[in-house]
N, C-alpha and C. Protein backbone atom coordinates (compact mmCIF):
# COMPACT_ATOMS: atom_id res chain seq x y z
N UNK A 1 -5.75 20.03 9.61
CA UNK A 1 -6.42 19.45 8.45
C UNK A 1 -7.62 18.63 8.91
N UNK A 2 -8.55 19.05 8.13
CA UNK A 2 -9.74 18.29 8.35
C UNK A 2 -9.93 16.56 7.39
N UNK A 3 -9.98 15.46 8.31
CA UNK A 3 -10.01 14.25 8.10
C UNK A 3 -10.91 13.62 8.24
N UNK A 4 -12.39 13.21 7.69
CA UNK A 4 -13.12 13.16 8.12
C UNK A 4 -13.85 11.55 8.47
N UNK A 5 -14.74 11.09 8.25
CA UNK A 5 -15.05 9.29 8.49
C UNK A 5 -13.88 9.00 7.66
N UNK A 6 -13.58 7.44 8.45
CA UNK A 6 -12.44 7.10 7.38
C UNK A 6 -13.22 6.18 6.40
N UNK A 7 -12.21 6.76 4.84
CA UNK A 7 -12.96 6.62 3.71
C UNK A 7 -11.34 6.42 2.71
N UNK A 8 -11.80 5.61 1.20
CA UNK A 8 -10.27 5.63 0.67
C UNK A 8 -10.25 7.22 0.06
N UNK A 9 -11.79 8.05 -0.07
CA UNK A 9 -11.48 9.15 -1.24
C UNK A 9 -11.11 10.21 0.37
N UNK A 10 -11.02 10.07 1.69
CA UNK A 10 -10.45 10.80 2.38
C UNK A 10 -9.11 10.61 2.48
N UNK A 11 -8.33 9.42 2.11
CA UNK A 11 -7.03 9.20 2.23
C UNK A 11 -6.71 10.15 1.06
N UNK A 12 -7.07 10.20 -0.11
CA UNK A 12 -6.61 10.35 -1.78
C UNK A 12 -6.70 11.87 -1.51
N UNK A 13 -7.46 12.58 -0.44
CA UNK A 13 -7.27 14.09 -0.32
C UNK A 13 -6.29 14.51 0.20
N UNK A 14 -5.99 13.92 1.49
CA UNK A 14 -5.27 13.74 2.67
C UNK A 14 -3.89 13.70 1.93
N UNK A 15 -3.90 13.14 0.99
CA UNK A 15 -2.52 12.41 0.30
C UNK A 15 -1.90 14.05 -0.47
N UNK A 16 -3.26 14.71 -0.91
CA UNK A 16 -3.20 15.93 -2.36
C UNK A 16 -2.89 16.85 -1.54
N UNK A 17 -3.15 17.30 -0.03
CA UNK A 17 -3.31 18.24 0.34
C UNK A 17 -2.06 18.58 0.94
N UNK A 18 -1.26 17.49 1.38
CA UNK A 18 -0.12 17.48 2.09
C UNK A 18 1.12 17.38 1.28
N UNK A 19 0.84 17.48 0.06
CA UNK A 19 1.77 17.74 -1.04
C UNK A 19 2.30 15.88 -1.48
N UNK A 20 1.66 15.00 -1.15
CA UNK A 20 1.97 13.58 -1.91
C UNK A 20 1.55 13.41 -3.16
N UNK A 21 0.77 14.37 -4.05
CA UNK A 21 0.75 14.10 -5.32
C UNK A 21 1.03 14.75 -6.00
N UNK A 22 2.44 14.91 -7.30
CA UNK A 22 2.55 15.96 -7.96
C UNK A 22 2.29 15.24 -9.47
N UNK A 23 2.12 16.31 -10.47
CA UNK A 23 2.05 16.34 -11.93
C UNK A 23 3.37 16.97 -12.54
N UNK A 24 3.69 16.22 -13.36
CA UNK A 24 4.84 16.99 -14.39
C UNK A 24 5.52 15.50 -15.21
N UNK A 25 6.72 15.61 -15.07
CA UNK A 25 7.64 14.73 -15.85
C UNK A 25 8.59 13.69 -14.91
N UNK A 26 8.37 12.64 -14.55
CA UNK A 26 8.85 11.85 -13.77
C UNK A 26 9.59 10.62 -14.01
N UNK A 27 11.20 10.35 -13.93
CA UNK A 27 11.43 9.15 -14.25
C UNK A 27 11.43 8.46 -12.89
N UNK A 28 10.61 7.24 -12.73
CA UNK A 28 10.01 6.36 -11.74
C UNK A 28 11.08 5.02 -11.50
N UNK A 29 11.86 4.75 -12.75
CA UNK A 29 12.67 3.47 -13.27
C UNK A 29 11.97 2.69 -13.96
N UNK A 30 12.81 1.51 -14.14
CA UNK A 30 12.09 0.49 -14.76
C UNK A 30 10.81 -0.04 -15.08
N UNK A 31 10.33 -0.05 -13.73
CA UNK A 31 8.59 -0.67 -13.46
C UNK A 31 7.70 0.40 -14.10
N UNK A 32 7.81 1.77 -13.83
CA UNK A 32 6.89 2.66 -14.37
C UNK A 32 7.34 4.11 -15.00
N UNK A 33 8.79 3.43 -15.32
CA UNK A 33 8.75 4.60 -16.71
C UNK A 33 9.24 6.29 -16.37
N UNK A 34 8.50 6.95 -16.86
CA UNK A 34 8.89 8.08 -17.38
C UNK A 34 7.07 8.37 -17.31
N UNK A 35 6.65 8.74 -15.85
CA UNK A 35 5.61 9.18 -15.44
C UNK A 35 5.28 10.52 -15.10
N UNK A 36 3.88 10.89 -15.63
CA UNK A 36 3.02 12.34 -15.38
C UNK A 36 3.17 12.06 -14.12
N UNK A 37 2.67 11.88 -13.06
CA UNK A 37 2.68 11.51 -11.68
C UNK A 37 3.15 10.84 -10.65
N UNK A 38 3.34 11.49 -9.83
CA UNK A 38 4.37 11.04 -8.59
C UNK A 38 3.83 11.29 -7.28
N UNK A 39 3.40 9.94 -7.01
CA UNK A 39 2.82 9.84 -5.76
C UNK A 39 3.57 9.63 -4.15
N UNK A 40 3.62 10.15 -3.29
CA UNK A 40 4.85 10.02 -1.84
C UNK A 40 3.73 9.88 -0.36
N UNK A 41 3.33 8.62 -0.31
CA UNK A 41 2.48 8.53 0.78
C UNK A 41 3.30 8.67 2.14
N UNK A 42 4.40 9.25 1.89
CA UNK A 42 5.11 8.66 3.04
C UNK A 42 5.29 10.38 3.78
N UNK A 43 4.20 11.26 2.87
CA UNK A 43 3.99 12.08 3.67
C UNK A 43 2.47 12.61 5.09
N UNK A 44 2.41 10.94 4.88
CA UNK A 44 0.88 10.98 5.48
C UNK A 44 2.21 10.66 7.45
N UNK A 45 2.65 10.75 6.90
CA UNK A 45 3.56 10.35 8.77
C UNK A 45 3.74 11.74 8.83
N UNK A 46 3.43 12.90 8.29
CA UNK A 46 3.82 14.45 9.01
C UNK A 46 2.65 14.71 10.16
N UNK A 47 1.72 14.16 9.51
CA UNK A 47 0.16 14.64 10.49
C UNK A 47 -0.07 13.51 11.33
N UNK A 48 0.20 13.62 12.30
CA UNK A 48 -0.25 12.30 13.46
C UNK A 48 -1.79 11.51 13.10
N UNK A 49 -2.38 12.74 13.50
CA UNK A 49 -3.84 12.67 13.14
C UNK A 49 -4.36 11.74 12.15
N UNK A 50 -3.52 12.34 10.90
CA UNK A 50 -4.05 11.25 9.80
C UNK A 50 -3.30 9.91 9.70
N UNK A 51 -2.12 9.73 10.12
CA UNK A 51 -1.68 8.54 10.18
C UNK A 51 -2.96 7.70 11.24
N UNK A 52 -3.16 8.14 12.28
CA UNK A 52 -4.45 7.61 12.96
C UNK A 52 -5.42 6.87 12.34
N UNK A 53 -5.71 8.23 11.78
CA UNK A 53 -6.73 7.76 11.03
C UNK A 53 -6.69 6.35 9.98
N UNK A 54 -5.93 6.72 9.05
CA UNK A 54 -5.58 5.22 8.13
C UNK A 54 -5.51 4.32 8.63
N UNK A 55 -4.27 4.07 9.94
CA UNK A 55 -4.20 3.11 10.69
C UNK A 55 -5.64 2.07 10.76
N UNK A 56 -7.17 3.44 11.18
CA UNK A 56 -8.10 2.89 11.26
C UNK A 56 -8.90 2.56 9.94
N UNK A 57 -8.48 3.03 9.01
CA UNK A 57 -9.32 2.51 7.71
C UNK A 57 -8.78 1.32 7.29
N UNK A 58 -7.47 0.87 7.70
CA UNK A 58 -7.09 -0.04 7.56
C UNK A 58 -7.62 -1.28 8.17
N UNK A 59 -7.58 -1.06 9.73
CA UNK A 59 -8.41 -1.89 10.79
C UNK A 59 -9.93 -2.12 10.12
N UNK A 60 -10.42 -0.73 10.10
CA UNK A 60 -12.05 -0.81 9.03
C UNK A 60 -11.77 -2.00 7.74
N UNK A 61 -11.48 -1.70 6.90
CA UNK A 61 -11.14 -2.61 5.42
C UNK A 61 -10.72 -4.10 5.94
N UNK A 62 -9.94 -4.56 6.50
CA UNK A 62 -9.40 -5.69 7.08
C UNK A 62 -10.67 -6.33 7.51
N UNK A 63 -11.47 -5.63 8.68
CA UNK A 63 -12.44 -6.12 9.20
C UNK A 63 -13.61 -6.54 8.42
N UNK A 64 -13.92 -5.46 7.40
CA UNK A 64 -15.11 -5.62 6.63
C UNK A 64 -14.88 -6.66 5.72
N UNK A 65 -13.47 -7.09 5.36
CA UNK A 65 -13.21 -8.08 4.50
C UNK A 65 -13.29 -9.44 5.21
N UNK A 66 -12.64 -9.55 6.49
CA UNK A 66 -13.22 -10.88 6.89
C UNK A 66 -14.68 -11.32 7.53
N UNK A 67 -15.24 -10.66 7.40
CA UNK A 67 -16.44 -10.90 8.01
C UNK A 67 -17.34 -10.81 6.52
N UNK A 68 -17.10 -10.94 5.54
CA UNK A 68 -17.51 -11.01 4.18
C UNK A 68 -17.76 -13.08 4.08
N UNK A 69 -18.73 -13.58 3.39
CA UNK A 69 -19.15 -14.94 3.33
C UNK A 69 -17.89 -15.83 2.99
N UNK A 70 -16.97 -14.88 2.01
CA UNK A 70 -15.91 -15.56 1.18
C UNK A 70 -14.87 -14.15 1.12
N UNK A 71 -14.07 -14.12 2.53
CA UNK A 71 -13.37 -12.93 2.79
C UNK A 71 -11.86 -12.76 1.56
N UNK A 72 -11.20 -11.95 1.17
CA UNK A 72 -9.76 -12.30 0.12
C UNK A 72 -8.93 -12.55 0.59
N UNK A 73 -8.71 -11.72 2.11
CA UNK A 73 -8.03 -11.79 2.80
C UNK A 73 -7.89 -13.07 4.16
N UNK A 74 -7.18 -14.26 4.02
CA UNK A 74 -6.78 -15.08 5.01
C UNK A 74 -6.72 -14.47 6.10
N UNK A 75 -6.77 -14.94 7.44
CA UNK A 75 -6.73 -14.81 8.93
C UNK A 75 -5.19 -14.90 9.10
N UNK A 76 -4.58 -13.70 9.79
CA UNK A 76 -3.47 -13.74 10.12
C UNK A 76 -3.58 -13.22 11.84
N UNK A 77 -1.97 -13.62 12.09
CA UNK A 77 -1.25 -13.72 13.16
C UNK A 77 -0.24 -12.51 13.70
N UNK A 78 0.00 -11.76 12.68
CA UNK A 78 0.99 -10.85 12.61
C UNK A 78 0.98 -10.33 11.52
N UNK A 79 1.47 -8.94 11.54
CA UNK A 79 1.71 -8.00 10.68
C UNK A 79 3.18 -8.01 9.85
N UNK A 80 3.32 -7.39 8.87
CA UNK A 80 4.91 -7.27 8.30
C UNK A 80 4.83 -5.96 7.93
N UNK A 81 5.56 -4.49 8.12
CA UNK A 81 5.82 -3.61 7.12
C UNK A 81 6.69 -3.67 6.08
N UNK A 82 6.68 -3.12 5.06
CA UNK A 82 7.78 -3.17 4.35
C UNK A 82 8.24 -1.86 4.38
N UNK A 83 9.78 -1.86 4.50
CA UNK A 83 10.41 -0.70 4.86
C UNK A 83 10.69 -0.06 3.46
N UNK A 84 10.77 1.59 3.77
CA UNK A 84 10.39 2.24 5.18
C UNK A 84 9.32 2.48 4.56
N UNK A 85 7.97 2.67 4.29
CA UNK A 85 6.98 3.32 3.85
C UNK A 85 5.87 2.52 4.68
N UNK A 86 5.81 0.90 4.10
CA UNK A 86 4.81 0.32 4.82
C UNK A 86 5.32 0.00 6.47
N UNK A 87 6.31 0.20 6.51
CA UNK A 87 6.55 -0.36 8.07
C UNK A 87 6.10 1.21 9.20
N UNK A 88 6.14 2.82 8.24
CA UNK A 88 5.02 3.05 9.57
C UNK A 88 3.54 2.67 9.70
N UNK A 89 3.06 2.11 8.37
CA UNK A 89 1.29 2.21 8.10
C UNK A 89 1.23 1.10 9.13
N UNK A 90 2.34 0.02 8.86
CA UNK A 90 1.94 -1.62 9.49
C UNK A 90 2.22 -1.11 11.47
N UNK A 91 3.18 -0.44 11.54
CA UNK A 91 3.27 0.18 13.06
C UNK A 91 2.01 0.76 13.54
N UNK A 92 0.94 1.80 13.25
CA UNK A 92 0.01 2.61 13.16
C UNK A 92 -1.12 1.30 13.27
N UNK A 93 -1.33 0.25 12.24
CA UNK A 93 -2.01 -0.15 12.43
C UNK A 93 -2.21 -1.39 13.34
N UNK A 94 -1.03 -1.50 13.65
CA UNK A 94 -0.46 -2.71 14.89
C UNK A 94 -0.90 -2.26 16.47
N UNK A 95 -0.89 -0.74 16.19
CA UNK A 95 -1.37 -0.14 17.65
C UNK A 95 -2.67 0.19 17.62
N UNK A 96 -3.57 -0.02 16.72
CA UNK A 96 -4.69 0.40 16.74
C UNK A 96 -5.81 -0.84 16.71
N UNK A 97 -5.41 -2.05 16.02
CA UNK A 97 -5.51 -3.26 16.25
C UNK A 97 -5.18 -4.44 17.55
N UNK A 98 -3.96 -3.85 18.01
CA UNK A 98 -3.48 -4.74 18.68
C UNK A 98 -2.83 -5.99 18.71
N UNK A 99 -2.26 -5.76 17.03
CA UNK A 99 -1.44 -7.14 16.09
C UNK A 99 -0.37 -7.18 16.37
N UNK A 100 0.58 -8.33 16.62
CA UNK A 100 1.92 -8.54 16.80
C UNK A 100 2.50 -7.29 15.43
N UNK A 101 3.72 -7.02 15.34
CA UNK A 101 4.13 -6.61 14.47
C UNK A 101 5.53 -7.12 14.22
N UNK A 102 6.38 -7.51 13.21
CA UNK A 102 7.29 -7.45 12.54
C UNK A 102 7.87 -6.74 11.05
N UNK A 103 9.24 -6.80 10.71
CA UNK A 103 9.26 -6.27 9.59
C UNK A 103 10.67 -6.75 9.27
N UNK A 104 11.43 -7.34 7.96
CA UNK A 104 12.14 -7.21 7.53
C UNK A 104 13.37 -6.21 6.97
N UNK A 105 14.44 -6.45 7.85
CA UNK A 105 15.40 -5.22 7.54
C UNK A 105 16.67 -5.67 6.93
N UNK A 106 16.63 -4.68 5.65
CA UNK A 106 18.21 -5.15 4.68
C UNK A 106 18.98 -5.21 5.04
N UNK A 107 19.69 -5.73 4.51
CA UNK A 107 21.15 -6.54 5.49
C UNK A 107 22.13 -7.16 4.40
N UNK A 108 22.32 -6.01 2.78
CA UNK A 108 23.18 -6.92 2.13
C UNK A 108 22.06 -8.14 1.50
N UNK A 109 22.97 -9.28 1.40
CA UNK A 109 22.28 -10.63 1.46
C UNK A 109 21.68 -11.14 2.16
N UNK A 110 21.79 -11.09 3.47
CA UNK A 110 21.08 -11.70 4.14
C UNK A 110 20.13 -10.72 5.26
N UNK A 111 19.21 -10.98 4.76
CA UNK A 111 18.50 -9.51 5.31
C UNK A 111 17.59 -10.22 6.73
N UNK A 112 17.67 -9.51 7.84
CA UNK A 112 17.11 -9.87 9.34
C UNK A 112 15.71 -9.28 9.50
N UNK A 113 14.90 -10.18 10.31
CA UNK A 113 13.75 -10.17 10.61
C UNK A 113 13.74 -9.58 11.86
N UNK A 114 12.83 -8.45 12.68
CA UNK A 114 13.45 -8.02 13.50
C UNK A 114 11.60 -8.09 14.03
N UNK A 115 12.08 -8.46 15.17
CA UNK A 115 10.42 -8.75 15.81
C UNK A 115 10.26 -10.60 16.27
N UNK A 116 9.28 -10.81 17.10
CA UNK A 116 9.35 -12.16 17.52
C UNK A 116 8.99 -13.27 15.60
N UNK A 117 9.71 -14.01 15.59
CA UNK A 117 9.82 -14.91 14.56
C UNK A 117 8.84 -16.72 14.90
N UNK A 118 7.60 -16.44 14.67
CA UNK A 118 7.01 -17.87 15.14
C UNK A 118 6.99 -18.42 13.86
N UNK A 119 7.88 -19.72 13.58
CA UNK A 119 7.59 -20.55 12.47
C UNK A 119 5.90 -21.27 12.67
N UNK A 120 5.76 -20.81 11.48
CA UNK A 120 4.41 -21.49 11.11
C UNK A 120 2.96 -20.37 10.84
N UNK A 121 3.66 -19.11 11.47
CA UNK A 121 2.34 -17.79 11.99
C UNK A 121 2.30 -17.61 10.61
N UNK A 122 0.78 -17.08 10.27
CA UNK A 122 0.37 -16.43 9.25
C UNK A 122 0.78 -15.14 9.24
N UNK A 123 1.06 -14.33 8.31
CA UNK A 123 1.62 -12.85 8.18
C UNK A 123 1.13 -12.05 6.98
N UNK A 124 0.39 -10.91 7.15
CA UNK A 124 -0.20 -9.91 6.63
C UNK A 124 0.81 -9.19 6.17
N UNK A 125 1.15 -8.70 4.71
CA UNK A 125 1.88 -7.66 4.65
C UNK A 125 1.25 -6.40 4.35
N UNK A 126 2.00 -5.30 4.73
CA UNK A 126 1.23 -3.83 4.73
C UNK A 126 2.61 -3.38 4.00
N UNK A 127 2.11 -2.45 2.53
CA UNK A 127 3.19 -1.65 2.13
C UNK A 127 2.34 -0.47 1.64
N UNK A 128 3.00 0.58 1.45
CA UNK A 128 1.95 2.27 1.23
C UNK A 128 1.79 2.27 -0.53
N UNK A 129 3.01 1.82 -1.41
CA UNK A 129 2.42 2.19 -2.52
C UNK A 129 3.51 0.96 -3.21
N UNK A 130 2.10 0.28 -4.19
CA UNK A 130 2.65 -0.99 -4.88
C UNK A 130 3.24 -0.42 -6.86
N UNK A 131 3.79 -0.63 -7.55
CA UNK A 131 4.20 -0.54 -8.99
C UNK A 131 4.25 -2.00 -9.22
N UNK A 132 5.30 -2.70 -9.22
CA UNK A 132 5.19 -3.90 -10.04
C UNK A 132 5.09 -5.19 -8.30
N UNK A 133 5.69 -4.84 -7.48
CA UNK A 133 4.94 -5.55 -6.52
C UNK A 133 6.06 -6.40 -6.10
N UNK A 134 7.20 -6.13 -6.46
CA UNK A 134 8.85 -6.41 -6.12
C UNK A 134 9.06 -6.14 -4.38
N UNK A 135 8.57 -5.28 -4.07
CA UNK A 135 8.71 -4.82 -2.47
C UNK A 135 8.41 -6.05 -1.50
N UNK A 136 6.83 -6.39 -1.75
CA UNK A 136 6.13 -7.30 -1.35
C UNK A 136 6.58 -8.59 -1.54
N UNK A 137 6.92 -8.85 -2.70
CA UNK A 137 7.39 -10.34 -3.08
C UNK A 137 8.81 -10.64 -1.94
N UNK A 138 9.48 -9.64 -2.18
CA UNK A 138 11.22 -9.45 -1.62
C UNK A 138 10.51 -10.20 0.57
N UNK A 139 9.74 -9.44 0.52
CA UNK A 139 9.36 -9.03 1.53
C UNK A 139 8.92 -10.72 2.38
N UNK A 140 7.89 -11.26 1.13
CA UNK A 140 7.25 -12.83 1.44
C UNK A 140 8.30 -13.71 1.31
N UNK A 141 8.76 -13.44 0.49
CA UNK A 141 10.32 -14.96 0.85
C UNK A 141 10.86 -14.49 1.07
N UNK A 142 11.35 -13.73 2.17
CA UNK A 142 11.94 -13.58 3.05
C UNK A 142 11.44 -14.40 4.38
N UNK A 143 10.42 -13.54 4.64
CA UNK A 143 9.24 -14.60 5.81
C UNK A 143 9.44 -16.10 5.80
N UNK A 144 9.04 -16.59 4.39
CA UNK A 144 8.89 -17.42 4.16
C UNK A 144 9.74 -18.66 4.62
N UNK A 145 11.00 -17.87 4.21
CA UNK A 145 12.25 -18.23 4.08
C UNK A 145 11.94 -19.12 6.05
N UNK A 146 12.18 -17.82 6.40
CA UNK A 146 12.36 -18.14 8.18
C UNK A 146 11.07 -19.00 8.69
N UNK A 147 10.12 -19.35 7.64
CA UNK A 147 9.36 -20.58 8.64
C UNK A 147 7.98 -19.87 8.98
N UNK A 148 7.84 -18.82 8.32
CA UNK A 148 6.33 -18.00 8.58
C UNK A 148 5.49 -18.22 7.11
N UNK A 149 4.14 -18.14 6.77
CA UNK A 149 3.26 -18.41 6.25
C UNK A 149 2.71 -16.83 5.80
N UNK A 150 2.84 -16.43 4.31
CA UNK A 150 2.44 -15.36 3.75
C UNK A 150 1.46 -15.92 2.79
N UNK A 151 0.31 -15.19 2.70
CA UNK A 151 -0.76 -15.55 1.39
C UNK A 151 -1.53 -14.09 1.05
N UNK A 152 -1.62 -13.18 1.98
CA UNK A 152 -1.82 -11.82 1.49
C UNK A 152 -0.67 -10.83 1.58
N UNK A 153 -1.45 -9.43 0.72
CA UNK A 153 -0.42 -8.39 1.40
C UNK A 153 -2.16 -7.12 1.20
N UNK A 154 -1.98 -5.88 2.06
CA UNK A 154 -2.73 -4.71 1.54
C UNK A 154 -1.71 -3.86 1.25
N UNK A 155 -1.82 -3.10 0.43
CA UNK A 155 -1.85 -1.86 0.02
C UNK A 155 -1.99 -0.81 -0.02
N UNK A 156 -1.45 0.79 0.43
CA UNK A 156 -2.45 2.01 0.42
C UNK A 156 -2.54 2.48 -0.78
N UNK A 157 -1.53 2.08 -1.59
CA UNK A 157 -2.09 3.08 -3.11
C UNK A 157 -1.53 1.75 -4.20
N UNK A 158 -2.17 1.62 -5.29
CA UNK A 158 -1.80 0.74 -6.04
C UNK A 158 -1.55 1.64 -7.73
N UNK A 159 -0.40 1.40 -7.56
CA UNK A 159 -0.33 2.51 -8.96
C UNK A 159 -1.26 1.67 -10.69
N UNK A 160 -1.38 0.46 -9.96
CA UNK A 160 -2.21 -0.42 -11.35
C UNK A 160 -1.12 -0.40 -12.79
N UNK A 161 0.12 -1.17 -12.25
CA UNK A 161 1.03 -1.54 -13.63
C UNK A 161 1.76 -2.93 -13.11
N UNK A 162 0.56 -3.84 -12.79
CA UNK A 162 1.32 -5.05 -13.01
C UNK A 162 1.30 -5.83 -11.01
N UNK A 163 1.34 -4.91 -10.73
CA UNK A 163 2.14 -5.66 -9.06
C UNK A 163 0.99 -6.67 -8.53
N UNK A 164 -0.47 -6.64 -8.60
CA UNK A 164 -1.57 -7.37 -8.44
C UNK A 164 -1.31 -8.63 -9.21
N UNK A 165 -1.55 -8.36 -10.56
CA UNK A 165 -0.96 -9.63 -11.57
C UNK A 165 0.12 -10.56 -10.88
N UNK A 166 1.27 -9.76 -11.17
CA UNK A 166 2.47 -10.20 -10.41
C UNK A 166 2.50 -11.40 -9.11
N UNK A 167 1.88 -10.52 -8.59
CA UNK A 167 1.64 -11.16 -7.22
C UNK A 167 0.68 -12.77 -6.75
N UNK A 168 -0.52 -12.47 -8.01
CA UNK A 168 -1.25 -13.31 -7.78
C UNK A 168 -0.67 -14.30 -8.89
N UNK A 169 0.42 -14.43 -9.63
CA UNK A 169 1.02 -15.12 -9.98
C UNK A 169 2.20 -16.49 -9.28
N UNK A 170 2.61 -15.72 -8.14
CA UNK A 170 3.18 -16.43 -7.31
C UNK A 170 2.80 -16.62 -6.05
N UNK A 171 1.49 -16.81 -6.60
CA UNK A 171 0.59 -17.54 -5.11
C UNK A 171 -0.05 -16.27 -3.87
N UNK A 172 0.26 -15.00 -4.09
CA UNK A 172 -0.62 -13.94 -3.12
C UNK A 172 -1.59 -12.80 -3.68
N UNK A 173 -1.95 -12.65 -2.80
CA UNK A 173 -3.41 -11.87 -3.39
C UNK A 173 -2.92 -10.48 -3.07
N UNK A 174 -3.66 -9.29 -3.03
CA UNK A 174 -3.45 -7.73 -2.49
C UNK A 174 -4.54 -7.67 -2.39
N UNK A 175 -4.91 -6.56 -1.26
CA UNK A 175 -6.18 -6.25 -1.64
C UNK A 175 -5.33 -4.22 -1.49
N UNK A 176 -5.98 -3.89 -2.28
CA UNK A 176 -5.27 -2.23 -2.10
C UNK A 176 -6.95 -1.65 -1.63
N UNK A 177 -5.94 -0.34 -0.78
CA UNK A 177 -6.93 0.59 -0.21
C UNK A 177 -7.23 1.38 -1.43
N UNK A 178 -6.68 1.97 -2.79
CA UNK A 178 -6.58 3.01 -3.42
C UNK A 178 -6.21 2.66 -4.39
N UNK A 179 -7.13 2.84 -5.82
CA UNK A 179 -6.34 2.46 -7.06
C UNK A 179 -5.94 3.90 -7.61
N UNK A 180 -4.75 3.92 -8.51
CA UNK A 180 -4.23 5.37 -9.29
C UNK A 180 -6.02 5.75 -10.45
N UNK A 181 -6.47 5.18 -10.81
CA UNK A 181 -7.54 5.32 -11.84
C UNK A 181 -8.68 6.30 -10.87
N UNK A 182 -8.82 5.78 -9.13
CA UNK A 182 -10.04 6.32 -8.55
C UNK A 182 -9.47 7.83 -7.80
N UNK A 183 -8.47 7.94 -7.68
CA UNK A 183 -7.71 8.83 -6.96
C UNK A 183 -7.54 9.67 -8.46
N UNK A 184 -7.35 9.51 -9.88
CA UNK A 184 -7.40 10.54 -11.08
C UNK A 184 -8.74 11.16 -10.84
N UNK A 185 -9.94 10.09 -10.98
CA UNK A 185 -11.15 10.61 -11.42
C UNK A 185 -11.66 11.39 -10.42
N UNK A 186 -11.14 10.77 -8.65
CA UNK A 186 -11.67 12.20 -7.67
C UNK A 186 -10.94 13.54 -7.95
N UNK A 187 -9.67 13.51 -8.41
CA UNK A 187 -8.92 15.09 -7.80
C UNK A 187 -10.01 15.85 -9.50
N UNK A 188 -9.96 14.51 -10.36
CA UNK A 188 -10.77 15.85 -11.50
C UNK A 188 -11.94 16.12 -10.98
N UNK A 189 -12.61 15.08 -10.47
CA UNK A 189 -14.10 15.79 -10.13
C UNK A 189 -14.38 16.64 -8.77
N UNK A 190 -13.03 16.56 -8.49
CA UNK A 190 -13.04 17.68 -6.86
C UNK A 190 -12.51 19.20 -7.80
N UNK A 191 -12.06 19.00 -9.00
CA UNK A 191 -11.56 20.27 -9.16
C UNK A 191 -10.03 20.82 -8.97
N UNK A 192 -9.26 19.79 -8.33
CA UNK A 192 -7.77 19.75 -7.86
C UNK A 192 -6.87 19.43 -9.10
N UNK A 193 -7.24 18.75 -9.91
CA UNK A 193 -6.58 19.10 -11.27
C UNK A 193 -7.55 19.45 -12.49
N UNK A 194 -6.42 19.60 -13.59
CA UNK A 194 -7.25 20.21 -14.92
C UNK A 194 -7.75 18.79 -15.79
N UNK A 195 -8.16 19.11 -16.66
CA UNK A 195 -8.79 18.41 -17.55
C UNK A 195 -7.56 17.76 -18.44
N UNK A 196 -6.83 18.67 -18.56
CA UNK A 196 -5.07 18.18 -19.52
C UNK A 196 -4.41 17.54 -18.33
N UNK A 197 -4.46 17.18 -16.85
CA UNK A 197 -3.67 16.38 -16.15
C UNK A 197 -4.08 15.38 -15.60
N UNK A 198 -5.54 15.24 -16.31
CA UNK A 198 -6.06 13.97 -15.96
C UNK A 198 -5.65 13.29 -16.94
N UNK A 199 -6.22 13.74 -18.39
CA UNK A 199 -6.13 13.29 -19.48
C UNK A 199 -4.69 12.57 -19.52
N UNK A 200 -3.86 13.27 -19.39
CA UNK A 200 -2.20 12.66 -19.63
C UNK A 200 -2.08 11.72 -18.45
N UNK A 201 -2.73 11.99 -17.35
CA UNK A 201 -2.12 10.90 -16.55
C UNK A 201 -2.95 9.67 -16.70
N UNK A 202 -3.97 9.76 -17.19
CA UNK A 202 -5.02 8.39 -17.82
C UNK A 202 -4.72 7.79 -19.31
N UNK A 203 -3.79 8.52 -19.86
CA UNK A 203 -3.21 8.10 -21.00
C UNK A 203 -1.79 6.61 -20.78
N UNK A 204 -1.20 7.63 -19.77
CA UNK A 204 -0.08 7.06 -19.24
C UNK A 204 -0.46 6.15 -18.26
N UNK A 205 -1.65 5.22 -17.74
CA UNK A 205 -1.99 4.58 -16.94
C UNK A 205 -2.96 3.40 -18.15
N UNK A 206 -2.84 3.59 -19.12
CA UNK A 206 -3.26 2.89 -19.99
C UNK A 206 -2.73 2.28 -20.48
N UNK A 207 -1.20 3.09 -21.03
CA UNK A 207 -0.30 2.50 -21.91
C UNK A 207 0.88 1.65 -20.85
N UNK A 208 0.95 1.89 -19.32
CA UNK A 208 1.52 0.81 -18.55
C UNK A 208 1.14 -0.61 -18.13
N UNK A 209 -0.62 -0.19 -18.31
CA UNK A 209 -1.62 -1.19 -17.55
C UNK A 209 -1.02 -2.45 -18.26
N UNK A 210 -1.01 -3.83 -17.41
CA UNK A 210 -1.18 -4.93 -18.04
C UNK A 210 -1.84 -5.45 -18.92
């Protein structure tokens, strides 16, 4: 597969081509319903290559954001994945960066932090695809919990029903690589879907939106 500069509308192909985006009738649960679309980034770990790659659009985006006058993203110390989806993006991009990495693993109630634990370190979270933003939250007090310092998280796909809101409600920001609205309007204007599967899935991204 051809992958080319890293870009978010090269991820959103990358994502179509490898079979992570389907159309039809989807119950998602609670957060998003009874959805036209069903997105599975967690098939971007089949192709080495492109996991690479993201890894580096990630490193790219991160970078371009702090070196911005008034960056969104705080200066961190360490990485977090959230399992299992963001914990290969946050692995990928831990080796391509050169960031400590950790990640939180369930455990019942009391769920273990597995990786060096410095009370006080700032911590980045990385998860592949946000809905209401429950992953992430679960994810920060947890950290929190153990004496580490969370104020962001990124994102690779943001389905846009709430998890941004959410989030910046209890004190963290996101910044997402990919909104569901820019990833509709490329596959229609690439020609990868019809005009009736945009339409329904921009219907249904309306009537979830906050």
């Amino acid at each position: 597969m051809q992958f080319g500069a890293e870009s978010n509308l090269d991820l959103a192909q990358a994502l179509f081509d490898l079979g992570g985006i389907a159309f039809g009738e989807f119950d998602l649960g609670p957060t998003a319903g009874h959805s036209p679309i069903y997105i599975n980034p967690r098939v971007l770990i089949s192709e080495p290559a492109v996991l690479r790659r993201i890894a580096r659009l990630l490193d790219q985006e991160i970078k371009a954001d702090q070196a911005r006058r008034k960056p969104r993203l705080a200066s961190f110390a360490a990485v977090a994945g959230v399992p299992m989806g963001g914990l290969h993006l946050a692995t990928a991009y831990a080796l391509v960066s050169d960031t400590p990495l950790i990640y939180v693993r369930p455990d019942g109630d009391k769920p273990t932090i597995e990786g060096q634990v410095i009370p006080g370190q700032t911590v980045l979270i990385i998860d592949d695809l946000m809905t209401g933003g429950t992953s992430i939250l679960t994810t920060a007090w947890t950290l929190e919990k153990a004496g580490m310092t969370v104020r962001d998280a990124i994102v690779l796909v943001d389905r846009e029903q709430g998890g941004i809101e959410r989030l910046h409600q209890h004190g963290y920001r996101v910044l997402p690589i990919l909104r569901l609205k820019t990833m509709l309007m490329y596959y229609r204007e690439s020609g990868l879907i019809s005009e009736e599967e945009f339409q329904k899935a921009g219907d249904y991204l309306e009537r979830t939106r906050p």
